[in-house]
N, C-alpha and C. Protein backbone atom coordinates (compact mmCIF):
# COMPACT_ATOMS: atom_id res chain seq x y z
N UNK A 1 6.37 -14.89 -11.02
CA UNK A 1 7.44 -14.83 -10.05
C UNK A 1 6.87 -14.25 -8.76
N UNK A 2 7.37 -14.61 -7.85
CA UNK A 2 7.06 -14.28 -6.01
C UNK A 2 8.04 -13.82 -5.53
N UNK A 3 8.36 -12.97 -4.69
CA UNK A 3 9.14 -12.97 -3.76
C UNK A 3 8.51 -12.81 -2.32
N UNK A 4 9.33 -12.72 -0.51
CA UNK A 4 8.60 -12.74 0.11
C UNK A 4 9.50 -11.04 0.54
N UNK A 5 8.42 -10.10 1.21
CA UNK A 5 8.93 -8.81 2.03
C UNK A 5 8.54 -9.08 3.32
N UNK A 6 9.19 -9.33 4.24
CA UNK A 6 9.12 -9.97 5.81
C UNK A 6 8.08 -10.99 5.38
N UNK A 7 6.89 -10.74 5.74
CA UNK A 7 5.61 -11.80 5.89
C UNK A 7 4.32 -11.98 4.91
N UNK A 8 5.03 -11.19 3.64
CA UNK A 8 4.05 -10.70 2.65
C UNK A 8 4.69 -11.57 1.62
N UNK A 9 3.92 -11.77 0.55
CA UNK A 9 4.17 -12.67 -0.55
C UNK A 9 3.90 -11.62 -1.70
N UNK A 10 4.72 -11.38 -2.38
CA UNK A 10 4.35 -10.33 -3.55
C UNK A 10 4.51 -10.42 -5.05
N UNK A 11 3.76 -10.44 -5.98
CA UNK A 11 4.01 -10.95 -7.15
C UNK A 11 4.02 -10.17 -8.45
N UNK A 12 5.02 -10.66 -9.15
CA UNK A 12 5.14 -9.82 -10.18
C UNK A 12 6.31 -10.23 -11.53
N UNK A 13 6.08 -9.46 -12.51
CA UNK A 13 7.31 -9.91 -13.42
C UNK A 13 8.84 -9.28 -13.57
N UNK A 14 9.59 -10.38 -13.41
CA UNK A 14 11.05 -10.01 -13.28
C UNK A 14 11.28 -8.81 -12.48
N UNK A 15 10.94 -8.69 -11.00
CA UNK A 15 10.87 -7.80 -9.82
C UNK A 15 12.10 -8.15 -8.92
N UNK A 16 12.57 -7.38 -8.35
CA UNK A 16 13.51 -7.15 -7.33
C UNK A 16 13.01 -7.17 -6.30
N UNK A 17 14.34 -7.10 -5.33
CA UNK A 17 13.62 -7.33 -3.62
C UNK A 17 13.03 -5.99 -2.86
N UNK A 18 12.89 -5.39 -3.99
CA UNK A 18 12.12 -3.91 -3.28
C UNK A 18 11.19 -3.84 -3.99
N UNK A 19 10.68 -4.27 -4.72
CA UNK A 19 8.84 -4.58 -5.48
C UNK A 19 9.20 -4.12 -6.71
N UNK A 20 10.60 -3.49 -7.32
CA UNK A 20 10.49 -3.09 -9.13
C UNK A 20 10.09 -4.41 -9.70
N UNK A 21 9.33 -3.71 -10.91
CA UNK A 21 9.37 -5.04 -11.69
C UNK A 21 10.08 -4.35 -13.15
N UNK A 22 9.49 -5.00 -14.46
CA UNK A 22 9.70 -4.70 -15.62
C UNK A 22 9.44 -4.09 -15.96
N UNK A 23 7.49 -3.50 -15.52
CA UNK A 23 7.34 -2.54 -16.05
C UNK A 23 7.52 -1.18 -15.45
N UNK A 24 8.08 -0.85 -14.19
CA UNK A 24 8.42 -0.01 -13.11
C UNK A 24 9.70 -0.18 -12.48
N UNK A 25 10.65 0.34 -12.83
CA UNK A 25 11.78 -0.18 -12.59
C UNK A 25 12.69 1.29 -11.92
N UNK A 26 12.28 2.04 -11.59
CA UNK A 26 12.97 3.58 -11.27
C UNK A 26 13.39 3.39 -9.69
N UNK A 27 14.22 4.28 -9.04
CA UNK A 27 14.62 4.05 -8.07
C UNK A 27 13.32 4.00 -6.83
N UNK A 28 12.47 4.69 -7.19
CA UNK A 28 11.12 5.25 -6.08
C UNK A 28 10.02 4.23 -6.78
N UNK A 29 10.02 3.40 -7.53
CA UNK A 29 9.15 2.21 -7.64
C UNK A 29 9.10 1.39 -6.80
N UNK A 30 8.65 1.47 -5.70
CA UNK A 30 9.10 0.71 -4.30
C UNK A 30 7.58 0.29 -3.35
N UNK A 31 6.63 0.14 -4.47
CA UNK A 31 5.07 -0.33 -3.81
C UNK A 31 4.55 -1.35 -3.74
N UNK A 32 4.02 -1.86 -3.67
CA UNK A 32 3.06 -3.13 -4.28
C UNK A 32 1.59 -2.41 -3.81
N UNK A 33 0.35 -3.13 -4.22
CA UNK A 33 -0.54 -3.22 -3.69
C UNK A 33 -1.09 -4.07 -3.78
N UNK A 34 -2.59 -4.14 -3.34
CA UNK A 34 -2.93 -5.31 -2.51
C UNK A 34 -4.09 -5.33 -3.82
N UNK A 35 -4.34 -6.24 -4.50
CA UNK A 35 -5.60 -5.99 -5.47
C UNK A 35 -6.80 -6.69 -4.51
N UNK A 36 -7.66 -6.17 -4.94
CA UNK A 36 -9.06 -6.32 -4.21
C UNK A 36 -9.64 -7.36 -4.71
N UNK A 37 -9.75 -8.08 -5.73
CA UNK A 37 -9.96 -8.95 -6.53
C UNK A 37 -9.67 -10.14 -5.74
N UNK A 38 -7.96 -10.16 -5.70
CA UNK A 38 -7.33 -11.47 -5.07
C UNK A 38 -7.24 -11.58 -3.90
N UNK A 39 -6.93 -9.81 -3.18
CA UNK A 39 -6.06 -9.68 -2.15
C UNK A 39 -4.45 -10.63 -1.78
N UNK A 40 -3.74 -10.42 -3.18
CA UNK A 40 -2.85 -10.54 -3.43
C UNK A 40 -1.89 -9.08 -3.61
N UNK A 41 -0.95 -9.11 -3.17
CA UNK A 41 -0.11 -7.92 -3.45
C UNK A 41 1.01 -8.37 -4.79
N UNK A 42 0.62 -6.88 -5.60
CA UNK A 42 1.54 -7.28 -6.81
C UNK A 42 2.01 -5.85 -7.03
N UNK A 43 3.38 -6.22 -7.75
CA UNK A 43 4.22 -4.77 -7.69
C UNK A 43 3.29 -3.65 -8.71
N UNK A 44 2.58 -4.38 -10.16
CA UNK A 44 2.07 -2.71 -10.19
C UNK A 44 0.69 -3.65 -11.46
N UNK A 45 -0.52 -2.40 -11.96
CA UNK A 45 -1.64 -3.63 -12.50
C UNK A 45 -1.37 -4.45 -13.89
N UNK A 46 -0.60 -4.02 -14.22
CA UNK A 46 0.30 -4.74 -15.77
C UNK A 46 0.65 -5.82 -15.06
N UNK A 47 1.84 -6.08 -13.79
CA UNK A 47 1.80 -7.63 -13.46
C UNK A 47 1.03 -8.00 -13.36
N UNK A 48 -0.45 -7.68 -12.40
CA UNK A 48 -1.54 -8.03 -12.57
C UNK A 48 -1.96 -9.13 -13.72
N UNK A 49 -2.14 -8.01 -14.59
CA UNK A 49 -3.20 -8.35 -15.82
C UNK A 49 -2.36 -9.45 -16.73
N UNK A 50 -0.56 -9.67 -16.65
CA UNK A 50 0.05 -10.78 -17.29
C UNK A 50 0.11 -11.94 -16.46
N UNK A 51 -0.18 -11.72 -15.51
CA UNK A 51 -0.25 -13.16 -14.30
C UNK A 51 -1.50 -13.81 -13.85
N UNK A 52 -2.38 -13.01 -14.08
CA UNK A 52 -3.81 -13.34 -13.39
C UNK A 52 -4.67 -12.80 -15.10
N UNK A 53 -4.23 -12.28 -16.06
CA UNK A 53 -4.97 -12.46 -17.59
C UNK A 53 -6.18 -11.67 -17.21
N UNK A 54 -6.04 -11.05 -16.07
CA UNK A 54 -7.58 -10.10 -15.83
C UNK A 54 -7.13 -8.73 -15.17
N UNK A 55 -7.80 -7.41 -15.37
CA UNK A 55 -7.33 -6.17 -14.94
C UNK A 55 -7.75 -6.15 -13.56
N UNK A 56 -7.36 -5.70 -12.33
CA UNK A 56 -7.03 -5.94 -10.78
C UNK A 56 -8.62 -4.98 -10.52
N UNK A 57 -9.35 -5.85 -9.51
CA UNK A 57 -10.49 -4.71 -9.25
C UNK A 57 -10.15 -3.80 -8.23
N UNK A 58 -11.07 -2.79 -8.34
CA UNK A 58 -10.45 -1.62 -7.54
C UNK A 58 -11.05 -1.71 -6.23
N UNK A 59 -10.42 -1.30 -5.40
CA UNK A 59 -10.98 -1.03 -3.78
C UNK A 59 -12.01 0.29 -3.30
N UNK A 60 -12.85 -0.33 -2.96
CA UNK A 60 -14.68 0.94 -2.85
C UNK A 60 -13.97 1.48 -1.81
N UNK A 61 -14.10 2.67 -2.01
CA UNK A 61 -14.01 4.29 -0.93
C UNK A 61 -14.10 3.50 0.52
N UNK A 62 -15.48 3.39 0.76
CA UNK A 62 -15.69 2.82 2.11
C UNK A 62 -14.63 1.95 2.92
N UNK A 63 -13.53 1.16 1.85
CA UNK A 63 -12.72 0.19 2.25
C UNK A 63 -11.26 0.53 2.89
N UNK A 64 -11.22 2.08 2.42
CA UNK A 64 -9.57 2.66 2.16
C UNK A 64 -8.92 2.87 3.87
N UNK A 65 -9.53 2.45 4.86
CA UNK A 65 -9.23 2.42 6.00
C UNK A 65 -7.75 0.70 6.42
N UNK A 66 -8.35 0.33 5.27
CA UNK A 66 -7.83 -1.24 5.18
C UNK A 66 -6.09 -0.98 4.27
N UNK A 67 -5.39 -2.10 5.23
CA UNK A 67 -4.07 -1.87 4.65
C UNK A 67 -3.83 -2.59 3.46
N UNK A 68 -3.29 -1.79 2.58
CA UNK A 68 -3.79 -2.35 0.72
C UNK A 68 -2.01 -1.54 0.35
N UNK A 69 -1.35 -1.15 0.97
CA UNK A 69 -0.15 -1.21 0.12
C UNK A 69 1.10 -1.42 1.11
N UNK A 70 2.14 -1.80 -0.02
CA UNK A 70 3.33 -2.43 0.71
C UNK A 70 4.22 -1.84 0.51
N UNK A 71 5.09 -1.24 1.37
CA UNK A 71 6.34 -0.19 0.81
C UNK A 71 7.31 -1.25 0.68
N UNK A 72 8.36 -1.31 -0.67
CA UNK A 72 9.00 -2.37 -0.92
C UNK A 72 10.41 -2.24 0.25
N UNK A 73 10.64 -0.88 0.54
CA UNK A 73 11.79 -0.96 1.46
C UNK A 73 11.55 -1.26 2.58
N UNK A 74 10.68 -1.32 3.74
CA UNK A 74 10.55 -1.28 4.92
C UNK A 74 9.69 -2.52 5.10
N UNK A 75 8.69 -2.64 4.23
CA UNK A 75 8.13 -3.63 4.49
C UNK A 75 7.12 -2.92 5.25
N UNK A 76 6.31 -1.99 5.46
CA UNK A 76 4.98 -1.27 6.39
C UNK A 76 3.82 -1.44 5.47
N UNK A 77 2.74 -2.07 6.09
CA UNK A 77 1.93 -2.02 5.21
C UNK A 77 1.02 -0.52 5.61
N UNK A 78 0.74 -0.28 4.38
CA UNK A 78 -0.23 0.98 4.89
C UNK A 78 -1.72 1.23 4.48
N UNK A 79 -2.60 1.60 5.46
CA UNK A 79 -3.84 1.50 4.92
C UNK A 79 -4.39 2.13 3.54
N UNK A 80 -4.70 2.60 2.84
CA UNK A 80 -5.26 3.03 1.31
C UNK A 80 -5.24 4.55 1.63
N UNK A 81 -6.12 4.69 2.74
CA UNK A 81 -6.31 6.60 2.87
C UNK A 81 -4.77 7.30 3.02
N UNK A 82 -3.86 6.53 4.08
CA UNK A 82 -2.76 6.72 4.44
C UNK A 82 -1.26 7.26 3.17
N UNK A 83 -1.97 5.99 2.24
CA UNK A 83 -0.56 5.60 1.01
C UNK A 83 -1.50 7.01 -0.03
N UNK A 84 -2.49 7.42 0.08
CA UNK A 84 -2.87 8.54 -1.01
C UNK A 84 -2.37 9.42 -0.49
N UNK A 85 -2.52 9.72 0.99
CA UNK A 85 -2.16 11.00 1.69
C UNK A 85 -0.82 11.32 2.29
N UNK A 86 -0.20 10.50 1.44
CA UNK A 86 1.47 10.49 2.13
C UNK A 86 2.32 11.20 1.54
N UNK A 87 1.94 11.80 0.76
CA UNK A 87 3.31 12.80 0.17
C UNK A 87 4.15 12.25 -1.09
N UNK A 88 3.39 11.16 -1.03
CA UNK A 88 4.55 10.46 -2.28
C UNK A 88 5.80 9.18 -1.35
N UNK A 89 5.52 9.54 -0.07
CA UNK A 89 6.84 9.20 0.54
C UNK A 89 6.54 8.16 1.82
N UNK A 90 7.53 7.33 2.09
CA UNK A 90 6.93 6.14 3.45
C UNK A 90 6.59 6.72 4.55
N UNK A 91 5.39 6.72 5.13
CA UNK A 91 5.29 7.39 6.37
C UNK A 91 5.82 7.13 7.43
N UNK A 92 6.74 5.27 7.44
CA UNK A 92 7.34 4.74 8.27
C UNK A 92 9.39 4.86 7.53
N UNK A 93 9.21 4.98 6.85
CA UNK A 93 10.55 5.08 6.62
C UNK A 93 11.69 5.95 5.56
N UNK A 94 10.40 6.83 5.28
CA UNK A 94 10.46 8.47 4.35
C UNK A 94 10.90 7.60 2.84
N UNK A 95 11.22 6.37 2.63
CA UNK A 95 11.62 6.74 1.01
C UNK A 95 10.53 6.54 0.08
N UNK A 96 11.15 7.22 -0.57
CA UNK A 96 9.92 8.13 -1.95
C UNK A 96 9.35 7.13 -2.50
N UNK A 97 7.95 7.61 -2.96
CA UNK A 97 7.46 6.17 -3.66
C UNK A 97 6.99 7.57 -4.87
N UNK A 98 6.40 6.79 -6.18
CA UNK A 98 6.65 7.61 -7.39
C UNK A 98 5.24 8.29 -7.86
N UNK A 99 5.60 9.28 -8.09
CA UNK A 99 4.47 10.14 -7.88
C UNK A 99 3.48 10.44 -8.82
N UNK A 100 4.29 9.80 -10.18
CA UNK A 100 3.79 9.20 -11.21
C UNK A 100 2.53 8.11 -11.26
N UNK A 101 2.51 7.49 -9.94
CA UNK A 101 1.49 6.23 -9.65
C UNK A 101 0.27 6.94 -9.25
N UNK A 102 0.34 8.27 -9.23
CA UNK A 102 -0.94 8.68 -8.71
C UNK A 102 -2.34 8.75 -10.45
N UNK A 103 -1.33 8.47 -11.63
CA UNK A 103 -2.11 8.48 -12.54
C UNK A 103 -2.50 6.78 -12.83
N UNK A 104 -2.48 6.07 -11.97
CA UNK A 104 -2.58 4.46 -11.89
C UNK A 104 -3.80 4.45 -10.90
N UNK A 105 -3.83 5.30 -9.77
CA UNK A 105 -5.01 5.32 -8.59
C UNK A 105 -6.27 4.71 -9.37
N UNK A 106 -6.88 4.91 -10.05
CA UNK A 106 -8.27 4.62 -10.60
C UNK A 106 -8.04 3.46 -10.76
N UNK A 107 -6.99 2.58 -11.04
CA UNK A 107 -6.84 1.49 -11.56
C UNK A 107 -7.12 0.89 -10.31
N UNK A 108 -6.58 1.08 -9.18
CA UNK A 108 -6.90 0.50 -7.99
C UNK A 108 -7.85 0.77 -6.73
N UNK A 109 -8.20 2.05 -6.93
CA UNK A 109 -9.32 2.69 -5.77
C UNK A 109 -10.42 3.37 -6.24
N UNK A 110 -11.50 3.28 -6.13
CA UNK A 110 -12.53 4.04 -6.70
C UNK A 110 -11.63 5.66 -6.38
């Protein structure tokens, strides 16, 4: 499944118009990122790995200047250093993203 957030194409299973999917479904589940692999944005690496049958490669240190996540409410993309160092929260539009995802980071960033 796809949906579009302004100009972004984002993919995932049985997801809403703010990036939840099935397996993230809480009110502050509101991310996507950008996998490095595809450079596709998908709401979290479980859609990943049931849509694309492969685990999402991660983005090298050197890269984290590059905009790699999508806040599902606002639609801002934000660069990698930015979305680690944010508080948990949109830097463009304060709502919370889950703070729980910080034990997912490895999955996506060195």
């Amino acid at each position: 499944m796809k949906i579009m957030i302004k100009d972004e194409i984002v993919y995932g299973v049985d997801m809403d118009h703010e990036t939840r999917c099935t397996h993230y479904h809480e009110h502050h589940d509101v991310i996507a990122v950008k996998c490095y692999c595809c450079k596709s944005y998908y709401c979290c690496y479980e859609c990943h790995q049931e849509l694309c049958h492969t685990a999402p490669q991660r983005w090298p240190r050197e890269e984290f200047h590059l905009e790699a996540v999508l806040c599902g409410i606002c639609a801002a993309r934000l660069p990698i250093r930015d979305y680690l160092e944010s508080g948990y929260q949109c830097p463009s539009c304060g709502a919370p993203f889950n703070p729980g995802c910080r034990y997912h980071y490895s999955l996506y960033f060195e």
